[in-house]
C-alpha atoms as a PDB file:
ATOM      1  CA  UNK A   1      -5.876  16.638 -11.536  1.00  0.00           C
ATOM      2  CA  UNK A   2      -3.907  14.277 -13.396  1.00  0.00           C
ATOM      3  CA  UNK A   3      -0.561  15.526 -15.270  1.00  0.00           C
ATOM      4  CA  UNK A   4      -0.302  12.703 -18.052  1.00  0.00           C
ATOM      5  CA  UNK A   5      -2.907  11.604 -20.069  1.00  0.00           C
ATOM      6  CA  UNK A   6      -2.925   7.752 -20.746  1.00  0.00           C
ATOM      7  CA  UNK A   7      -5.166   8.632 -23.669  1.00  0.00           C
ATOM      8  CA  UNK A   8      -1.781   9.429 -26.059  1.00  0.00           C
ATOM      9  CA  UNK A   9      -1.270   5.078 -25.472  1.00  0.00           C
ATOM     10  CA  UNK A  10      -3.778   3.709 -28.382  1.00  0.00           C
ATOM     11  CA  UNK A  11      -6.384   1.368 -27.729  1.00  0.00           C
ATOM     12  CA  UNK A  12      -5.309  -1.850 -27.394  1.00  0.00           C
ATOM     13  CA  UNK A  13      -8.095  -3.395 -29.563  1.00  0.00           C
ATOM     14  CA  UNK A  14      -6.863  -2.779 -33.143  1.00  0.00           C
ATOM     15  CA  UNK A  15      -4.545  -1.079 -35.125  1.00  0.00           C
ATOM     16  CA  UNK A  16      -0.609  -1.510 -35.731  1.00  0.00           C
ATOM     17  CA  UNK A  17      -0.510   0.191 -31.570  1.00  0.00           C
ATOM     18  CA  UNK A  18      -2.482  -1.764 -30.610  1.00  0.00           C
ATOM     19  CA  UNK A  19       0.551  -3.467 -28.455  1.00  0.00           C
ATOM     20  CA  UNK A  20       1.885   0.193 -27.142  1.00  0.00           C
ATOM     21  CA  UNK A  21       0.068  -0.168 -23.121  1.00  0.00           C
ATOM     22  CA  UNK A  22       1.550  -3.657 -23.258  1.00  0.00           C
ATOM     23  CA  UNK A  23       5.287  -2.406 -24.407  1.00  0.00           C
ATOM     24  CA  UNK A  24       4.554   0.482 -21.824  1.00  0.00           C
ATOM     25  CA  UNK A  25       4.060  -1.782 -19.096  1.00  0.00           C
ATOM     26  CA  UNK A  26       7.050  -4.015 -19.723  1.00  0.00           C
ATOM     27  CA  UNK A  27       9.391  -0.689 -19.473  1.00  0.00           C
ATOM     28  CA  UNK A  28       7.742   0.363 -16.555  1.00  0.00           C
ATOM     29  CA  UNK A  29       8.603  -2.602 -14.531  1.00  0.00           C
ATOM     30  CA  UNK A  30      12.262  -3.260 -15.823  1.00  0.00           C
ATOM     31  CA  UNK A  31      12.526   0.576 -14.628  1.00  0.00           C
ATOM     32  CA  UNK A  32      10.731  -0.304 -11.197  1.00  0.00           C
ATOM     33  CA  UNK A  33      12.953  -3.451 -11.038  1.00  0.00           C
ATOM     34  CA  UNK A  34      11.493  -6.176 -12.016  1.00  0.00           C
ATOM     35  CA  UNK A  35      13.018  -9.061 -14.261  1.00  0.00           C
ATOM     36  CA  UNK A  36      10.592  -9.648 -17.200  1.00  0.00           C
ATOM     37  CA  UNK A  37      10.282 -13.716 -17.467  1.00  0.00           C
ATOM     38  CA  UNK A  38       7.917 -13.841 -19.884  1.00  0.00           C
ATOM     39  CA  UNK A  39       7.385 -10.723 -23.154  1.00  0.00           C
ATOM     40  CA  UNK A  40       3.901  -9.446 -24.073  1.00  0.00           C
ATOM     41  CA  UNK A  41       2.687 -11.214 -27.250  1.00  0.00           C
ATOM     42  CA  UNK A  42      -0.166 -11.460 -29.396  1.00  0.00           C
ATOM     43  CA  UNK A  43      -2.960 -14.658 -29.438  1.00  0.00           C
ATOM     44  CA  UNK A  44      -3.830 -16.814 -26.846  1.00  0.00           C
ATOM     45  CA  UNK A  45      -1.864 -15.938 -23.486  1.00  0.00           C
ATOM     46  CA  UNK A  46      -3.508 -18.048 -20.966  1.00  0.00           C
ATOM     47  CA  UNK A  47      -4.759 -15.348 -18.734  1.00  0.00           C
ATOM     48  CA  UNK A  48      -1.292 -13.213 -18.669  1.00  0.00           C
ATOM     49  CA  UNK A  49      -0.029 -10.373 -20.544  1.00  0.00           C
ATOM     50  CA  UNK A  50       3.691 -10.343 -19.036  1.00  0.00           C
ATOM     51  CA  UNK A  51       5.412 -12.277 -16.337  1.00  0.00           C
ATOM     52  CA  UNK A  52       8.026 -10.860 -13.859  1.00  0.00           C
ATOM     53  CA  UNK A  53      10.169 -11.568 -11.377  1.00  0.00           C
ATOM     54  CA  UNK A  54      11.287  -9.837  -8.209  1.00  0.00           C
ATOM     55  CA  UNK A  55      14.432 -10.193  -6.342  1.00  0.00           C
ATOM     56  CA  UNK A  56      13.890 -10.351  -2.582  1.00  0.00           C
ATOM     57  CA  UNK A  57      17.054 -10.113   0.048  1.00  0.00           C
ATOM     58  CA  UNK A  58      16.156 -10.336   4.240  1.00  0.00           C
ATOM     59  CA  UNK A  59      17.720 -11.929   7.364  1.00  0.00           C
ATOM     60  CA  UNK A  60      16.895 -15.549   6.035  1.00  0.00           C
ATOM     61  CA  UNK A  61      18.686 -14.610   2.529  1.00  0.00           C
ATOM     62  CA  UNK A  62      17.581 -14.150  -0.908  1.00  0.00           C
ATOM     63  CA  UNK A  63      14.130 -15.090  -2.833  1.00  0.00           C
ATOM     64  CA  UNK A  64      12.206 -14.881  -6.195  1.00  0.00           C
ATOM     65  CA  UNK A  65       8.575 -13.415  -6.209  1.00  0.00           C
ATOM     66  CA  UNK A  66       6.635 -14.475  -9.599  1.00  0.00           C
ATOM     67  CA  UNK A  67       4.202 -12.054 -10.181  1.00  0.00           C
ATOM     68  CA  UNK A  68       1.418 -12.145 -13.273  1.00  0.00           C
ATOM     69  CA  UNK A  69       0.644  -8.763 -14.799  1.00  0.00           C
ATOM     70  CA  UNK A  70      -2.358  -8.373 -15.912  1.00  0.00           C
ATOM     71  CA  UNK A  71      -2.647  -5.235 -18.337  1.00  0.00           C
ATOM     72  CA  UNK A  72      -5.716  -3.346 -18.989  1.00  0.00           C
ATOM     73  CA  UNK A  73      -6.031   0.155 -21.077  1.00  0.00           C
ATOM     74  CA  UNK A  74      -9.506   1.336 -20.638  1.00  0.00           C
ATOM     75  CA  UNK A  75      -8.328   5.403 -20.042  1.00  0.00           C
ATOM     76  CA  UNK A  76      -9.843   6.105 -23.671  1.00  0.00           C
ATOM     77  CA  UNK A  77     -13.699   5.238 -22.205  1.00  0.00           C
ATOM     78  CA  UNK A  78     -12.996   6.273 -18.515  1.00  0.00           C
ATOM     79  CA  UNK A  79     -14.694   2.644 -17.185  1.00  0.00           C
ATOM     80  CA  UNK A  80     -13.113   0.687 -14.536  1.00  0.00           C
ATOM     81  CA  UNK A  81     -11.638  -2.952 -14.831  1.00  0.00           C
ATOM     82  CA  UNK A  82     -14.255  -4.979 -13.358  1.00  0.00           C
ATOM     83  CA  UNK A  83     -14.164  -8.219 -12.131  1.00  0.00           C
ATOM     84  CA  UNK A  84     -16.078  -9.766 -15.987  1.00  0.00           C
ATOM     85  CA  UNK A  85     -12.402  -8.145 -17.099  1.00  0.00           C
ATOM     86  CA  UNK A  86     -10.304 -10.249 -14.590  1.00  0.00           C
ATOM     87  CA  UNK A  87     -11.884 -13.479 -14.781  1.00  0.00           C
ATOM     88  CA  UNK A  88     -10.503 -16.511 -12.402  1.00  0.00           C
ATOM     89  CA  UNK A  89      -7.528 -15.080 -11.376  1.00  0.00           C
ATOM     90  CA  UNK A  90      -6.258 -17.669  -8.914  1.00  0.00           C
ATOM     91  CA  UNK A  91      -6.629 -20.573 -11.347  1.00  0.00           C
ATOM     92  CA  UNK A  92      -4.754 -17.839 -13.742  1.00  0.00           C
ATOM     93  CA  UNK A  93      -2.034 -17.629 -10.786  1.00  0.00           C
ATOM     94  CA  UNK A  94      -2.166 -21.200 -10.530  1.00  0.00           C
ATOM     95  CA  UNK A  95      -1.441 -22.133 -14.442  1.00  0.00           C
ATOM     96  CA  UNK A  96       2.190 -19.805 -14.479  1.00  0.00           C
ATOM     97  CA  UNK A  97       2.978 -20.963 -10.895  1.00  0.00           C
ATOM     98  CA  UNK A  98       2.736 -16.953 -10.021  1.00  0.00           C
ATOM     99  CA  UNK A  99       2.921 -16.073  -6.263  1.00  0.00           C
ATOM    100  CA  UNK A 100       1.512 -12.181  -6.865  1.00  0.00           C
ATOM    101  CA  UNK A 101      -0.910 -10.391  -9.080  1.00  0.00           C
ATOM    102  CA  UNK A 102      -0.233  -7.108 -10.897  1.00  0.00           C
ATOM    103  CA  UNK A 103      -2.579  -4.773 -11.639  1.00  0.00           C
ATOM    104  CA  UNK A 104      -1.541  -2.567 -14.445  1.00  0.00           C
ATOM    105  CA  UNK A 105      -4.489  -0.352 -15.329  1.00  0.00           C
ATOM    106  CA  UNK A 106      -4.812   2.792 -16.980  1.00  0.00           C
ATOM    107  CA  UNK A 107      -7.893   3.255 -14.982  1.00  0.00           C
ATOM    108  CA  UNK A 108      -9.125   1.962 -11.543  1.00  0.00           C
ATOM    109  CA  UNK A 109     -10.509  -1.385 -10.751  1.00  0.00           C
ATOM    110  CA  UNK A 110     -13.930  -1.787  -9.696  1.00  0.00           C
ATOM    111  CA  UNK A 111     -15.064  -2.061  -6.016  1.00  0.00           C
ATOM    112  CA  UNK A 112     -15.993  -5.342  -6.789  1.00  0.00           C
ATOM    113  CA  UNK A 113     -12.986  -6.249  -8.571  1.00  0.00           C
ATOM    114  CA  UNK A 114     -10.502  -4.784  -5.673  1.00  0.00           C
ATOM    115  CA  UNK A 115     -12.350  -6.783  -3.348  1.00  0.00           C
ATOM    116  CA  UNK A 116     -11.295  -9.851  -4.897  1.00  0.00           C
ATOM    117  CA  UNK A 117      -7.905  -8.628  -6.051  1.00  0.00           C
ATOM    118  CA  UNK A 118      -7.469  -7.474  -2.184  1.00  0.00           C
ATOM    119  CA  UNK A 119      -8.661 -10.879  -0.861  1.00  0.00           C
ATOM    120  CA  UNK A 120      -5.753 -12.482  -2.581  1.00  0.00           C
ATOM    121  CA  UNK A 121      -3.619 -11.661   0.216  1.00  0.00           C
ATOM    122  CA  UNK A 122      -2.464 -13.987   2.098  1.00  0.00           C
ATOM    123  CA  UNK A 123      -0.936 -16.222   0.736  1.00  0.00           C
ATOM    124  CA  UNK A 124      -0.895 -14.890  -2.668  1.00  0.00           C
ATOM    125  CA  UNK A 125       0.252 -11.164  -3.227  1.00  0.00           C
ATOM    126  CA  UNK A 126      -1.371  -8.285  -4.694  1.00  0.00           C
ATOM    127  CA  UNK A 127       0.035  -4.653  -6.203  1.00  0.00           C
ATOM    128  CA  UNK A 128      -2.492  -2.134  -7.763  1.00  0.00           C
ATOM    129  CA  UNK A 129      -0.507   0.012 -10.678  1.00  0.00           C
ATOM    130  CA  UNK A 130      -3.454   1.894 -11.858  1.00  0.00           C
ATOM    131  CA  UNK A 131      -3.222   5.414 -13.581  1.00  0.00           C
ATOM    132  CA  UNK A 132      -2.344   7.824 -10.239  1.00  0.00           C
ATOM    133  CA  UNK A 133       0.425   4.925  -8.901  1.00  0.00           C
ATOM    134  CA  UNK A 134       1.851   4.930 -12.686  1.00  0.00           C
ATOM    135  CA  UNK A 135       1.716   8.733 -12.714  1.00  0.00           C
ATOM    136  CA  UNK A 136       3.005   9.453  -9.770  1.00  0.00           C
ATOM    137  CA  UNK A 137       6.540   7.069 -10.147  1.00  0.00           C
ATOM    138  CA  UNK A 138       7.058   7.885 -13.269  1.00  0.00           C
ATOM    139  CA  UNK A 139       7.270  12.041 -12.476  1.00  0.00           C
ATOM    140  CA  UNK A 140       9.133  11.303  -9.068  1.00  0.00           C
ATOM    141  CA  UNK A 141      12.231   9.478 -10.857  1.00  0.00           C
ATOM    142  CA  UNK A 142      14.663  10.449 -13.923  1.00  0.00           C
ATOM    143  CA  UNK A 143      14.255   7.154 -15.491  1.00  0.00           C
ATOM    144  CA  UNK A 144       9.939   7.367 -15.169  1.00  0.00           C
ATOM    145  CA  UNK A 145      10.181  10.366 -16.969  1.00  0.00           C
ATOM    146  CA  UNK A 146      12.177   9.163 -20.240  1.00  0.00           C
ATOM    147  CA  UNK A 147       9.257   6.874 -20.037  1.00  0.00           C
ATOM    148  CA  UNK A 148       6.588   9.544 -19.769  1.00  0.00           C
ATOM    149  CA  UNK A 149       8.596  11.827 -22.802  1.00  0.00           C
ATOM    150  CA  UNK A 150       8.323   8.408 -24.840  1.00  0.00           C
ATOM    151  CA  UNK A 151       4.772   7.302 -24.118  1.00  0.00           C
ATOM    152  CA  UNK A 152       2.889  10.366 -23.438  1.00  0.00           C
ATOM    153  CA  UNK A 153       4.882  12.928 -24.452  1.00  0.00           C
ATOM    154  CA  UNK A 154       1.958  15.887 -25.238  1.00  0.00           C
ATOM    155  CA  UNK A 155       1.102  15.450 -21.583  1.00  0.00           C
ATOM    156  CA  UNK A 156       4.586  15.409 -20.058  1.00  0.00           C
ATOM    157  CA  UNK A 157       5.715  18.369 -22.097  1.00  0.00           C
ATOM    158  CA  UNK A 158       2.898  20.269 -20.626  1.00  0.00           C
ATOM    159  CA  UNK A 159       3.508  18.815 -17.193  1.00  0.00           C
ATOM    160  CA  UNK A 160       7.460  20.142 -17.922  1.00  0.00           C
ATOM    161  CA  UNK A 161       6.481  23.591 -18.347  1.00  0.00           C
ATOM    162  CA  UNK A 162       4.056  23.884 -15.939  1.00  0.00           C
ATOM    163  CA  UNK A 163       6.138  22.783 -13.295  1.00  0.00           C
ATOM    164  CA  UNK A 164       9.217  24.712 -13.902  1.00  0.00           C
ATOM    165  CA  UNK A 165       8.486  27.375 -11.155  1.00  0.00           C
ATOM    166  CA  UNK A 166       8.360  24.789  -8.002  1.00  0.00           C
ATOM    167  CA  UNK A 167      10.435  22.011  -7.319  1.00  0.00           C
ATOM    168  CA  UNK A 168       8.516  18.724  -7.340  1.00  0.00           C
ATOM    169  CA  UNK A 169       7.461  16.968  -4.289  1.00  0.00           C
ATOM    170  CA  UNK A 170       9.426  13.661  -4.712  1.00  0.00           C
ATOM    171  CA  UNK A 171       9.314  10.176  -2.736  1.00  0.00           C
ATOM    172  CA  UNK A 172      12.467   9.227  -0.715  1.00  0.00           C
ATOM    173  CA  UNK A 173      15.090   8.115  -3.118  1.00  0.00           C
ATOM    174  CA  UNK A 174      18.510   7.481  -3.148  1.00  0.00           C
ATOM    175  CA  UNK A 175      20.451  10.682  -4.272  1.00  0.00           C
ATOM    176  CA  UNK A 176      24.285   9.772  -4.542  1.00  0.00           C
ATOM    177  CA  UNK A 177      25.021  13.271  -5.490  1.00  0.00           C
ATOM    178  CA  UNK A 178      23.564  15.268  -2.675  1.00  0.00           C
ATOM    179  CA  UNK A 179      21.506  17.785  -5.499  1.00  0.00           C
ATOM    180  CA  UNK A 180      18.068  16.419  -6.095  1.00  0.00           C
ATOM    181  CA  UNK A 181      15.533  19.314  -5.081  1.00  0.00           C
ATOM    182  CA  UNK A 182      18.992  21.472  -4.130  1.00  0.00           C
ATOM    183  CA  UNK A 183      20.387  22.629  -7.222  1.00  0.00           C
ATOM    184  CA  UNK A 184      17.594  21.903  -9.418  1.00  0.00           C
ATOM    185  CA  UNK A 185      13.932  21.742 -10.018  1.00  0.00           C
ATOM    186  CA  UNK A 186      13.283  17.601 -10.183  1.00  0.00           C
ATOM    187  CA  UNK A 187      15.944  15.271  -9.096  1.00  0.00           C
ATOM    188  CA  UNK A 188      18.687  15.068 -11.782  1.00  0.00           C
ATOM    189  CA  UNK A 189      19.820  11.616 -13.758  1.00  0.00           C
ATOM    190  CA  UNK A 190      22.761   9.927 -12.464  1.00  0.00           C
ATOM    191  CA  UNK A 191      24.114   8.207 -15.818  1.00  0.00           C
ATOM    192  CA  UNK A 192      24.280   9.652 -19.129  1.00  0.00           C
ATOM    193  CA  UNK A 193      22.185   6.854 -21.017  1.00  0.00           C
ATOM    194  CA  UNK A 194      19.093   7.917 -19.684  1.00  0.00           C
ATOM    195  CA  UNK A 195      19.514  11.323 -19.832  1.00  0.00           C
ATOM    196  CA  UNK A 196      20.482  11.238 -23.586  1.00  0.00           C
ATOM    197  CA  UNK A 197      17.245   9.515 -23.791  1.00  0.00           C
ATOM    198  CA  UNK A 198      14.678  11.747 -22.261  1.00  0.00           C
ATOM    199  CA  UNK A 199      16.553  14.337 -23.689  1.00  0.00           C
ATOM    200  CA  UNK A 200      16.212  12.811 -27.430  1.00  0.00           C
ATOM    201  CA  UNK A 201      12.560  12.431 -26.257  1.00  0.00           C
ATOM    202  CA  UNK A 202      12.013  16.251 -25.497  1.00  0.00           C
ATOM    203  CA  UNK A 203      14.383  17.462 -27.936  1.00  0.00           C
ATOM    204  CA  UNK A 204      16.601  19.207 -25.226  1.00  0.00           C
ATOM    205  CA  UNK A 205      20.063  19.360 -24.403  1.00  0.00           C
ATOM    206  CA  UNK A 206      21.829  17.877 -21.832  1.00  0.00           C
ATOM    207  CA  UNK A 207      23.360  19.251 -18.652  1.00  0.00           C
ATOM    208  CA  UNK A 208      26.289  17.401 -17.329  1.00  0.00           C
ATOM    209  CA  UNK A 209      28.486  18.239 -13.941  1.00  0.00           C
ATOM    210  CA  UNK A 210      31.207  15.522 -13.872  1.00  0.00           C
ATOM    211  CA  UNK A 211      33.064  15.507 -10.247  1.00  0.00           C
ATOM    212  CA  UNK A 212      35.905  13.363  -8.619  1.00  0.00           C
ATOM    213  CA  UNK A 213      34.293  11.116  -6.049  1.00  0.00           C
ATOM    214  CA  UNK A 214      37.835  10.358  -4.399  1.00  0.00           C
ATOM    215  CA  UNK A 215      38.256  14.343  -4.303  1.00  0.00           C
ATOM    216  CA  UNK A 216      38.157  15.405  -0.498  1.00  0.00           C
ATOM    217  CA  UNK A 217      35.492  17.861  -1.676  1.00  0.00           C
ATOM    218  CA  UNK A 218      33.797  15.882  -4.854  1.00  0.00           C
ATOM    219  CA  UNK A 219      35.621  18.587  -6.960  1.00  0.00           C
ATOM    220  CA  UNK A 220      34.193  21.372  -5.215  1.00  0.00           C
ATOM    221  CA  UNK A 221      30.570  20.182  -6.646  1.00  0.00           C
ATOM    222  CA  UNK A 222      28.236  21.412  -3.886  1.00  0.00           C
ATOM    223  CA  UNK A 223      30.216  24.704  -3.546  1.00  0.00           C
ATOM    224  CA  UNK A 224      30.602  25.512  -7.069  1.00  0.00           C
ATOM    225  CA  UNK A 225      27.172  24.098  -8.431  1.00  0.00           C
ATOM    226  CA  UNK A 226      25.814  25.673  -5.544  1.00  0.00           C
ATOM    227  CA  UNK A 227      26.734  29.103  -6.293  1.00  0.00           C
ATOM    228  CA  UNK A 228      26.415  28.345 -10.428  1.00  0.00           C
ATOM    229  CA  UNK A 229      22.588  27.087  -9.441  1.00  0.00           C
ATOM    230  CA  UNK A 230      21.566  29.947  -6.984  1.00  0.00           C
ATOM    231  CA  UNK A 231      19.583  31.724  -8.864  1.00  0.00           C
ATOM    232  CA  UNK A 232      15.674  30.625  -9.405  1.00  0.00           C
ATOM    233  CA  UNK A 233      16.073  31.827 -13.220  1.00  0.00           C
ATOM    234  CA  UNK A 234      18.820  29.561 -13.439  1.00  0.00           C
ATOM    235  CA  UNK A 235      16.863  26.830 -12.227  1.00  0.00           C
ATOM    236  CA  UNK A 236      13.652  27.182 -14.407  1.00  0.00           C
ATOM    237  CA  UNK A 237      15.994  27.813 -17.761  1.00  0.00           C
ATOM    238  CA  UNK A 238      17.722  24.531 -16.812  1.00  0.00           C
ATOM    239  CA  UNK A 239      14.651  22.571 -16.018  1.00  0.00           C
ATOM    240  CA  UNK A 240      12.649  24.167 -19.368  1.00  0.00           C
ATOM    241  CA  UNK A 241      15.617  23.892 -22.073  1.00  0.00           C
ATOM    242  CA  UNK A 242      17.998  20.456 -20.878  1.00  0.00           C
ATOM    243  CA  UNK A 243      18.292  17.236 -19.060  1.00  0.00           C
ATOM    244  CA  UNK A 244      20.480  17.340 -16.194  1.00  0.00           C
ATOM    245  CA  UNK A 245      22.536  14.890 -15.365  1.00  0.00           C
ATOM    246  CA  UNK A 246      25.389  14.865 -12.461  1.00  0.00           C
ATOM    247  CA  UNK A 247      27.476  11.686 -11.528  1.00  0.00           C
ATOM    248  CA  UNK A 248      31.296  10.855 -10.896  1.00  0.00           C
ATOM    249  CA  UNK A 249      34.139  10.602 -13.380  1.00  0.00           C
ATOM    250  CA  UNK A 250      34.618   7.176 -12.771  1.00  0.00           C
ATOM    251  CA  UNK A 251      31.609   6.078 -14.622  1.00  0.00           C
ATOM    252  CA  UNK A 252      33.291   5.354 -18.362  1.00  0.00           C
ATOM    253  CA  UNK A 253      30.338   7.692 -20.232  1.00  0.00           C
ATOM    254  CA  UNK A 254      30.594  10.272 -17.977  1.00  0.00           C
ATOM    255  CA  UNK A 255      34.738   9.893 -17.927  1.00  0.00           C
ATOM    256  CA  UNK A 256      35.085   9.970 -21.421  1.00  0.00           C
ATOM    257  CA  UNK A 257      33.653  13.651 -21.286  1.00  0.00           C
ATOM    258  CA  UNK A 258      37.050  14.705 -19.284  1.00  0.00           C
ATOM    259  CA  UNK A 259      39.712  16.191 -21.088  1.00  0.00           C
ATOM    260  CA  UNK A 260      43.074  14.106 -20.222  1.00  0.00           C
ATOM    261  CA  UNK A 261      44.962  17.251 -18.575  1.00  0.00           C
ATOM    262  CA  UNK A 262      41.920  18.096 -16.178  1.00  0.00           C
ATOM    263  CA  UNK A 263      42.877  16.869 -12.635  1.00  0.00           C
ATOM    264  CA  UNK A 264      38.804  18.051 -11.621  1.00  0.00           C
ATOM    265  CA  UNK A 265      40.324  19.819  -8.952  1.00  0.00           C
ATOM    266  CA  UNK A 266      36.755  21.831 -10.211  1.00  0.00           C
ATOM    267  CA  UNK A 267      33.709  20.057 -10.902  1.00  0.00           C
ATOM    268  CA  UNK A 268      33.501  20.157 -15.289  1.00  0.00           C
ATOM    269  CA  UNK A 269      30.027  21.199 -16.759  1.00  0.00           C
ATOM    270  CA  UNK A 270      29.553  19.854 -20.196  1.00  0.00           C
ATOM    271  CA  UNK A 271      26.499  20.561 -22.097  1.00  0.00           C
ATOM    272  CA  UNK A 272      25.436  18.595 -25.331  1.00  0.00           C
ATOM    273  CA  UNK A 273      23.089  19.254 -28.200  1.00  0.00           C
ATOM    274  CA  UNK A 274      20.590  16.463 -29.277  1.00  0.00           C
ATOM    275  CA  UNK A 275      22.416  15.078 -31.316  1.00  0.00           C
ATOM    276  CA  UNK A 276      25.745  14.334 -29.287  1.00  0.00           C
ATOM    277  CA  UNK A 277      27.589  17.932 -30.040  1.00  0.00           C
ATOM    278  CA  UNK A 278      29.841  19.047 -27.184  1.00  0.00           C
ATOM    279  CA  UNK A 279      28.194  22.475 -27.327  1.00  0.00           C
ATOM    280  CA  UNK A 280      30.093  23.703 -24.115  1.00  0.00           C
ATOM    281  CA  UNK A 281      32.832  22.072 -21.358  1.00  0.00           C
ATOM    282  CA  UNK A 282      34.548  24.283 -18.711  1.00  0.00           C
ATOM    283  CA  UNK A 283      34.523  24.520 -14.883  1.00  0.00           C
ATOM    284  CA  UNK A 284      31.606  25.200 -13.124  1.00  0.00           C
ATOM    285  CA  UNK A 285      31.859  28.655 -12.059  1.00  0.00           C
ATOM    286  CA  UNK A 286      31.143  29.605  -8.724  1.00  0.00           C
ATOM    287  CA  UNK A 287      29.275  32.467  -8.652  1.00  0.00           C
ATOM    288  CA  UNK A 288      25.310  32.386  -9.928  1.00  0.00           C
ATOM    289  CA  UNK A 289      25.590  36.150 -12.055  1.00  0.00           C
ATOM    290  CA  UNK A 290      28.299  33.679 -14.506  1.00  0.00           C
ATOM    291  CA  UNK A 291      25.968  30.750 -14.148  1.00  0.00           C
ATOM    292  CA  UNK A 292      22.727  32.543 -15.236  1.00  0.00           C
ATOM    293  CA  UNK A 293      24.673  34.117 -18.025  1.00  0.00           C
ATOM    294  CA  UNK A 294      26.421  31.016 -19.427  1.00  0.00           C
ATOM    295  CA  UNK A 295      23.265  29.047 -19.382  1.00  0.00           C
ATOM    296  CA  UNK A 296      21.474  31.822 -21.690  1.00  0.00           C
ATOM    297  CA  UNK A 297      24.390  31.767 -23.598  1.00  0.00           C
ATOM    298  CA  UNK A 298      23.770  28.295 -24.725  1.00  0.00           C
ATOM    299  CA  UNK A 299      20.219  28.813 -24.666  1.00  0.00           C
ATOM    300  CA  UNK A 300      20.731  31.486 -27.337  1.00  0.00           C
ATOM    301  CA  UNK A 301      23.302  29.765 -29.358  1.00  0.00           C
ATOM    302  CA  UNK A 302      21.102  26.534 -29.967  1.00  0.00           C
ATOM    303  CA  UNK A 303      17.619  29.158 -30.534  1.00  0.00           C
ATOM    304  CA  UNK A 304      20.143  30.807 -33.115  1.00  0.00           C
ATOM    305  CA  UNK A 305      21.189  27.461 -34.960  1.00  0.00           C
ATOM    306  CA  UNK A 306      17.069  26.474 -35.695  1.00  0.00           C
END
């Protein structure tokens, strides 16, 4: 069963919305990536809602990939893109000199239309972002789900809490700080800007573990943390109430968090409110009795303040 509901994204027929599966789109791939060439716009658009490019490296060196998205938000009626829906795509491909064809639908194409779509390849290329693909990127990665808290955010907050008690399966990523799916419950953000964001989205705070990353040890992170994150009621009160974000002191957000007479011999946990409030900064405390406690703590203190 599906988690988010593309329904919250208005119809794209009417209405001052009426651009929001467009605008989602566009964020989507400049999170996946891509280099948007062409914006979304209203009136005549020659067969193309956005164009993109893609960066390619190999053995023979770098290329560019033009791809033509097509964008199509039929989740409110349940129907499937069909190929009336995606008229003459090649001569579409053709007119913005596009080597590949996206696919963004909040639905599924046809049979019909797949088989045509599918028959692109070779020489042209052809990538399918319908509603499961979408879903399922945008809960596997910090970044998909500040666009998930923006865009559908009834769905996601119910996808939040029910998924506190199990850490999520996740696709291989890269995980510079050894603690997705270790110390907590989805894989953490790794810069502060996009953390604050899915944490303005939610209304939650934000978790921060700073660490040295020319310390022998990384500041003691996977020891201390470790211990700190043991518990499972730990983990679910972390995932539930903030955004957790862990990356290295040499980042400038993340440095300026540092006091100037802390060496980080000991990884520094700094939690904010909303609204940018230092609400708590000390050492990460080794032992996962102090770290259940001092999470509450600041549970409690914010539950207080409302």
């Amino acid at each position: 069963m599906a988690a988010l509901e593309f329904t919250e994204i208005p119809l794209a027929q009417s209405g001052p919305d009426r651009d929001r599966f467009e605008l989602f789109a566009r964020e989507f791939l400049i999170a996946e990536g891509f280099r948007i060439v062409e914006q979304p716009d209203r009136g005549a658009d020659g067969g193309r809602d956005i164009i993109v490019e893609e960066d390619r490296l190999g053995p023979g060196g770098a290329n560019v990939v033009r791809w033509l998205v097509s964008c199509k938000h039929k989740a409110h009626s349940g129907t499937s893109v069909t190929p009336a829906d995606e008229p003459n795509v090649r001569d579409r491909l053709g007119t913005h000199r596009c080597h590949g064809f996206v696919a963004f639908y909040s639905t599924l194409p046809s049979s019909g239309l797949g088989q045509t779509l599918s028959a692109l390849r070779p020489p042209l290329e052809y990538l399918q972002l319908d509603s499961d693909a979408i879903e399922r990127k945008l809960l596997d990665s910090p970044r998909g789900r500040v666009l998930a808290a923006r865009y559908m955010p009834r769905s996601f907050n119910r996808w939040i809490q029910a998924s506190h008690a199990a850490a999520l399966p996740s696709s291989p990523s890269t995980d510079p700080q050894y603690s997705a799916n270790r110390f907590f419950l989805r894989p953490p953000h790794d810069d502060l800007k996009s953390a604050r964001a899915e944490a303005a989205e939610r209304g939650a705070m934000v978790f921060i573990v700073v660490y040295d990353p020319d310390h022998p040890t990384r500041s003691k992170l996977d020891f201390s943390l470790g211990y700190f994150m043991e518990y499972q009621t730990t983990k679910r009160l972390v995932d539930q109430h903030f955004v957790a974000v862990v990356g290295p002191s040499n980042d400038p957000a993340l440095g300026a968090l540092v006091p100037e007479d802390n060496p980080l011999e000991l990884c520094l946990w700094v939690v904010l409110a909303p609204d940018g409030e230092i609400l708590r900064r000390e050492g990460v405390y080794a032992n996962p009795d102090e770290g259940m406690k001092r999470v509450r703590a600041v549970v409690a203190q914010v539950e207080a303040s409302r």
